[in-house]
Protein backbone atom coordinates (compact mmCIF):
# COMPACT_ATOMS: atom_id res chain seq x y z
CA UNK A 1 33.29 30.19 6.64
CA UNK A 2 32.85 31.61 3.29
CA UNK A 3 31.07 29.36 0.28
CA UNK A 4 34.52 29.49 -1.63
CA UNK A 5 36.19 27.90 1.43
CA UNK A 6 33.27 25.02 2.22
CA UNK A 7 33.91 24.56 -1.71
CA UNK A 8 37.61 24.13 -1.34
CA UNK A 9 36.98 21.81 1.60
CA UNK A 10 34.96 19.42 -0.13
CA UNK A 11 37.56 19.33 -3.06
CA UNK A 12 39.87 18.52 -0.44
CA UNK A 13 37.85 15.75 1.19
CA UNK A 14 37.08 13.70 -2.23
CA UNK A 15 39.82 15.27 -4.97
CA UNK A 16 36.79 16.24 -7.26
CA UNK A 17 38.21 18.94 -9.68
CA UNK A 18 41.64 16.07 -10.09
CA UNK A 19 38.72 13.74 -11.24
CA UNK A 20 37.10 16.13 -13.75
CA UNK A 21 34.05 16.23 -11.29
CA UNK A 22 31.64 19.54 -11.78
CA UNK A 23 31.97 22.04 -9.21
CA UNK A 24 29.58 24.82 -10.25
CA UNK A 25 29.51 28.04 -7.20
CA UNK A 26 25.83 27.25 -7.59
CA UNK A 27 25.66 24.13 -5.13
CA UNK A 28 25.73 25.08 -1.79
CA UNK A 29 28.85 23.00 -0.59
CA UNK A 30 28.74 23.34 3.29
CA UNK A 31 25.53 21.10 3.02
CA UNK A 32 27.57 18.78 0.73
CA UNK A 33 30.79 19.01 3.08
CA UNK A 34 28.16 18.17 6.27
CA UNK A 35 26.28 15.37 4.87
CA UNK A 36 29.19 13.57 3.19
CA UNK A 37 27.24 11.84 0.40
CA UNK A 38 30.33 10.70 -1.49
CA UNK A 39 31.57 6.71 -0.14
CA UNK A 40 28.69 6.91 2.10
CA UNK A 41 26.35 4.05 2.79
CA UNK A 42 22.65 6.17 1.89
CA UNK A 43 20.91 3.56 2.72
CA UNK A 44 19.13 3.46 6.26
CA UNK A 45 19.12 0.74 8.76
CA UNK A 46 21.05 -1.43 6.28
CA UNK A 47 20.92 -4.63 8.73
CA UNK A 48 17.49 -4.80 10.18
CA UNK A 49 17.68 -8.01 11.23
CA UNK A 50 20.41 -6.61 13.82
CA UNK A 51 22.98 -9.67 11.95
CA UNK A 52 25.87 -8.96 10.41
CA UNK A 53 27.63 -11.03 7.22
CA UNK A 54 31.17 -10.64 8.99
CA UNK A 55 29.83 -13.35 11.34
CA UNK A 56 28.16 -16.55 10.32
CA UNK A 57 24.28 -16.64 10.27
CA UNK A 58 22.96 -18.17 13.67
CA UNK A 59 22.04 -21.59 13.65
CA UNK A 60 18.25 -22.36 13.99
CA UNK A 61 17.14 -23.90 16.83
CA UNK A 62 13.24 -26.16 17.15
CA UNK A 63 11.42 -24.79 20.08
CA UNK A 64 9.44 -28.16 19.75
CA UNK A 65 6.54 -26.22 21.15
CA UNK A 66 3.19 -26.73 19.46
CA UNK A 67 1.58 -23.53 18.19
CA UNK A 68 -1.63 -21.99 19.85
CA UNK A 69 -4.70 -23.47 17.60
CA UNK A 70 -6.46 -20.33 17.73
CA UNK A 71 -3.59 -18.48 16.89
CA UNK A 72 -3.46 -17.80 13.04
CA UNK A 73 0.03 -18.65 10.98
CA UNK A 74 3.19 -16.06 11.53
CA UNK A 75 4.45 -14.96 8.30
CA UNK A 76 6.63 -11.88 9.27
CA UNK A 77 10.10 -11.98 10.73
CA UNK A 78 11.02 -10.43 13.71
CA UNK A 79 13.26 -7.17 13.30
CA UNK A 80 13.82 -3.50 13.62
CA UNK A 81 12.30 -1.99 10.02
CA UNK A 82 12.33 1.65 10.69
CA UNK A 83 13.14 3.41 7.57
CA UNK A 84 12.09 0.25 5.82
CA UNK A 85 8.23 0.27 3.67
CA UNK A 86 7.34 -3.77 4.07
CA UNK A 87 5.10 -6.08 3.04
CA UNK A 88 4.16 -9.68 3.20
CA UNK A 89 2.49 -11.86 0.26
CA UNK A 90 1.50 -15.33 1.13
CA UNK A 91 2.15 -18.19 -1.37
CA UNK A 92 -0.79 -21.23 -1.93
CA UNK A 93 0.24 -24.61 -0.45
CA UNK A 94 2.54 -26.33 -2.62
CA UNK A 95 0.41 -30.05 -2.87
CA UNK A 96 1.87 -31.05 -6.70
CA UNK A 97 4.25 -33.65 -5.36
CA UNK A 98 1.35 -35.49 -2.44
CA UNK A 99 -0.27 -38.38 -4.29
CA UNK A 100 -4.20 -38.70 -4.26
CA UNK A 101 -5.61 -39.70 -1.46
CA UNK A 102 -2.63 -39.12 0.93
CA UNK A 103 -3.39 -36.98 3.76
CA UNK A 104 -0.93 -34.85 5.16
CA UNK A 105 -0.93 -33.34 8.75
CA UNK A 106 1.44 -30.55 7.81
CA UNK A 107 2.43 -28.71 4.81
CA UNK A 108 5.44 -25.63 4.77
CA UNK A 109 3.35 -22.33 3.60
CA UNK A 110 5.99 -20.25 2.58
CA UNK A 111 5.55 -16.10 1.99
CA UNK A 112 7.13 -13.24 0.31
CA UNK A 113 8.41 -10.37 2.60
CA UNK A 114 9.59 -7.58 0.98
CA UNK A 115 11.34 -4.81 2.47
CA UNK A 116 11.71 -1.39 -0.20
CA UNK A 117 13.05 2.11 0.59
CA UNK A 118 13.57 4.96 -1.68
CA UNK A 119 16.96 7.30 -1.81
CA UNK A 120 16.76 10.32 -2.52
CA UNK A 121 20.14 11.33 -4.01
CA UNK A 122 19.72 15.66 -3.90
CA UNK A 123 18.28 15.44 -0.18
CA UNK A 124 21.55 12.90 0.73
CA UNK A 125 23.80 16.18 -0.73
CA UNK A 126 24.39 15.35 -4.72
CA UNK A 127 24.46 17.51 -6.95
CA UNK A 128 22.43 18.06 -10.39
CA UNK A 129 26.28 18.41 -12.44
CA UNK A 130 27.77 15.50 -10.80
CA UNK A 131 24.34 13.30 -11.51
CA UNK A 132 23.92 14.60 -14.60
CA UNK A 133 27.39 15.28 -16.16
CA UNK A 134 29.88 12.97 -14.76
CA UNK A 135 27.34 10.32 -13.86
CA UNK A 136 29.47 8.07 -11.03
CA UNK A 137 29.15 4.68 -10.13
CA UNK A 138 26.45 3.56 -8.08
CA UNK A 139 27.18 0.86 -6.33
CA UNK A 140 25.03 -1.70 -5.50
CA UNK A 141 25.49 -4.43 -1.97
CA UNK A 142 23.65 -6.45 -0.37
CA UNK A 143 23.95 -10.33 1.56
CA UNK A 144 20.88 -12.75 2.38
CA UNK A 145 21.16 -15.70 4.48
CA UNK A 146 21.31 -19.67 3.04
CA UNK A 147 17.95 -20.43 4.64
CA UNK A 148 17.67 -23.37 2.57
CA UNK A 149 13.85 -22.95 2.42
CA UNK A 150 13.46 -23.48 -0.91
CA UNK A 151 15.64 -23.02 -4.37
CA UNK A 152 14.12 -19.63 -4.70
CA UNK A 153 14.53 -17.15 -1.31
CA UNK A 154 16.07 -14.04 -2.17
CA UNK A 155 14.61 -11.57 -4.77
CA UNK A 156 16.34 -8.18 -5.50
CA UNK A 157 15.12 -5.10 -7.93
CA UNK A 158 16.74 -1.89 -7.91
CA UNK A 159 15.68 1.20 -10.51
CA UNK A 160 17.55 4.45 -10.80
CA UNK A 161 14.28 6.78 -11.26
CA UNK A 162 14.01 10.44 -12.70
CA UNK A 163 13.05 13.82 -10.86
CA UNK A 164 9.49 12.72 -11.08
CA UNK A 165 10.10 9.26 -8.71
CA UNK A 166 7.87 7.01 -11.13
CA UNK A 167 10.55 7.04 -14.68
CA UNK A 168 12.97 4.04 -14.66
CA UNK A 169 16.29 5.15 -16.12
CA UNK A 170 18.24 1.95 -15.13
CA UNK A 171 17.09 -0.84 -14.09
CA UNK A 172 18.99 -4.33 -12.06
CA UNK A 173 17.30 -7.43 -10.84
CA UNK A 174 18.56 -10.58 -9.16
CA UNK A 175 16.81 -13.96 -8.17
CA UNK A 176 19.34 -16.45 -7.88
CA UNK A 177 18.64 -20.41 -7.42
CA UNK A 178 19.68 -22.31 -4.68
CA UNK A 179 21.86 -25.36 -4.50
CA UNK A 180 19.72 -27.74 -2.12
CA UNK A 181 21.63 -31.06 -2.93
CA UNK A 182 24.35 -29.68 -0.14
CA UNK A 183 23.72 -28.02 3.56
CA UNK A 184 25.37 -24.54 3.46
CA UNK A 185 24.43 -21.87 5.87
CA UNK A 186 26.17 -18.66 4.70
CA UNK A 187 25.88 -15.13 3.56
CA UNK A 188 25.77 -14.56 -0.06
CA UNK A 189 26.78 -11.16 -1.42
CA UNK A 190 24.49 -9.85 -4.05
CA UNK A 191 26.56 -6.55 -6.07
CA UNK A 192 25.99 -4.40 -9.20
CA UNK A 193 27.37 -1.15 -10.37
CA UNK A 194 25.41 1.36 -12.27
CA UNK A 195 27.61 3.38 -14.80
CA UNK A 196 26.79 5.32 -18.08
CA UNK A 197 23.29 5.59 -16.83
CA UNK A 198 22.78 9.19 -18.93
CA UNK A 199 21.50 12.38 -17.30
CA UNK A 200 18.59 12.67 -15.10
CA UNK A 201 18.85 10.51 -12.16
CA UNK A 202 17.34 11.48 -8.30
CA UNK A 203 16.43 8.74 -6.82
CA UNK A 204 17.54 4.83 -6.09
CA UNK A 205 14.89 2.54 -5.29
CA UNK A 206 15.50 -0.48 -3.55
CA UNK A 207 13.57 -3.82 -3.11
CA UNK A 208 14.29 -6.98 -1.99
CA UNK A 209 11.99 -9.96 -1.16
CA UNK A 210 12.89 -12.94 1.06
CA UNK A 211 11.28 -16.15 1.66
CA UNK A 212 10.11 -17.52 4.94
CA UNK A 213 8.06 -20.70 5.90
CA UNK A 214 5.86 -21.66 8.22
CA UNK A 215 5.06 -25.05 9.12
CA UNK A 216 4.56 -25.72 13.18
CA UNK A 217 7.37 -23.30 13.73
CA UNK A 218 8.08 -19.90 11.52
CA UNK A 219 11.57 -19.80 9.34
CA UNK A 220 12.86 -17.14 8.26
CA UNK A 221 15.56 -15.53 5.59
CA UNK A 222 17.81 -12.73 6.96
CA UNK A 223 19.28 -10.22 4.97
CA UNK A 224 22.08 -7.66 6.29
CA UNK A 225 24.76 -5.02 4.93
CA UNK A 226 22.54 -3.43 2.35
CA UNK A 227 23.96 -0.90 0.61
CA UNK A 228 23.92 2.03 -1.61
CA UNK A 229 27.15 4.08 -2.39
CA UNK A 230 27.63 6.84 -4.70
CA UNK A 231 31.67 6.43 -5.96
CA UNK A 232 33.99 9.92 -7.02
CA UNK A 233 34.34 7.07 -10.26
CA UNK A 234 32.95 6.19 -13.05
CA UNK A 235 33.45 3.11 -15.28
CA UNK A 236 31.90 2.36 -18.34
CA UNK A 237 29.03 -0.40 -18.13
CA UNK A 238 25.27 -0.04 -17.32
């Protein structure tokens, strides 16, 4: 098929000259047309917890089965991560609310694990004149689980970064408190939209960090439906 055709084709599939979009013969647009980067979800393994927010988060359920002595505290969740760069941070005992001289058997250790992957918007099939020129939404999902650990469990940062992968053009972080007063065991949906960022973004980087515990038995936080999505819209914002 000739490049004019593979062009036409992708102007078919997302109505880009109706929206004023750039369509330069430069790009090659049979790799655009193949990889479908417009309304597509870029990121990979979005639920890697194997959960999914259309469906309640599973109850939690006591083994009541004393941990191994020699064996040393769990602090990672069990999952599928591939395509996921992780890592764990362990928090200090919290002992500011045990009076003196009170000894405790137990105390919850709670950790940070933090799951980050880059996007790389030219390799997914953009295109320097859409990035650059018409600048379209990118839109931002994700949903974590009511653990009800702790007030604090769910940590998100995303940066739009330049050609070099280390300048921040944009920038959107969330850490939202929990309500502990009430039980509630849901997904919570996390969303932003980048717009009007200005020229030069190639990359999305995306980190979140959820909370887990361990005290006798390890607790975690799911998270699921992550998301990245480049629109064929743009909106004025940041």
């Amino acid at each position: 098929m000739a490049a004019a055709e593979w062009k036409q084709k992708c102007d078919t599939e997302w109505q880009l000259k109706s929206k004023s979009i750039p369509m330069p013969d430069s790009v090659d647009w049979k790799t655009v047309y193949e990889k479908k980067p417009l309304g597509r979800n870029l990121i990979k393994n979005p639920s890697p917890h194997g959960v999914t927010h259309n469906v309640p988060p599973p109850e939690r359920e006591l083994t009541e089965q004393r941990p191994d002595p020699a064996q040393p505290p769990r602090f990672e969740p069990e999952g599928d991560f591939t395509g996921w760069s992780t890592s764990t941070e362990v928090l200090p005992y919290d002992t500011s609310g045990i009076p003196p001289g009170v000894v405790v058997c137990n105390l919850p250790q709670f950790s940070w694990f933090s799951l980050e992957q880059r996007v790389d918007l030219k390799a997914e099939g953009l295109w320097d004149e859409l990035l650059d020129q018409f600048q379209p939404d990118i839109v931002i999902e994700d949903w974590y689980e009511e653990s009800q650990l702790h007030e604090s469990i769910y940590q998100l940062n995303v940066k739009l970064l330049g050609a070099d992968g280390q300048t921040v053009i944009k920038e959107y972080s969330c850490g939202p408190k929990e309500n502990l007063e009430e039980y509630s065991h849901n997904w919570k949906q996390v969303s932003h939209v980048f717009s009007g960022y200005g020229p030069g973004v190639r990359y999305v980087l995306f980190h979140h960090k959820l909370k887990n515990q361990f005290m006798v038995e390890f607790f975690g936080t799911m998270v699921t439906g992550s998301s990245v999505i480049v629109k064929t819209t743009k909106s004025s914002g940041a």
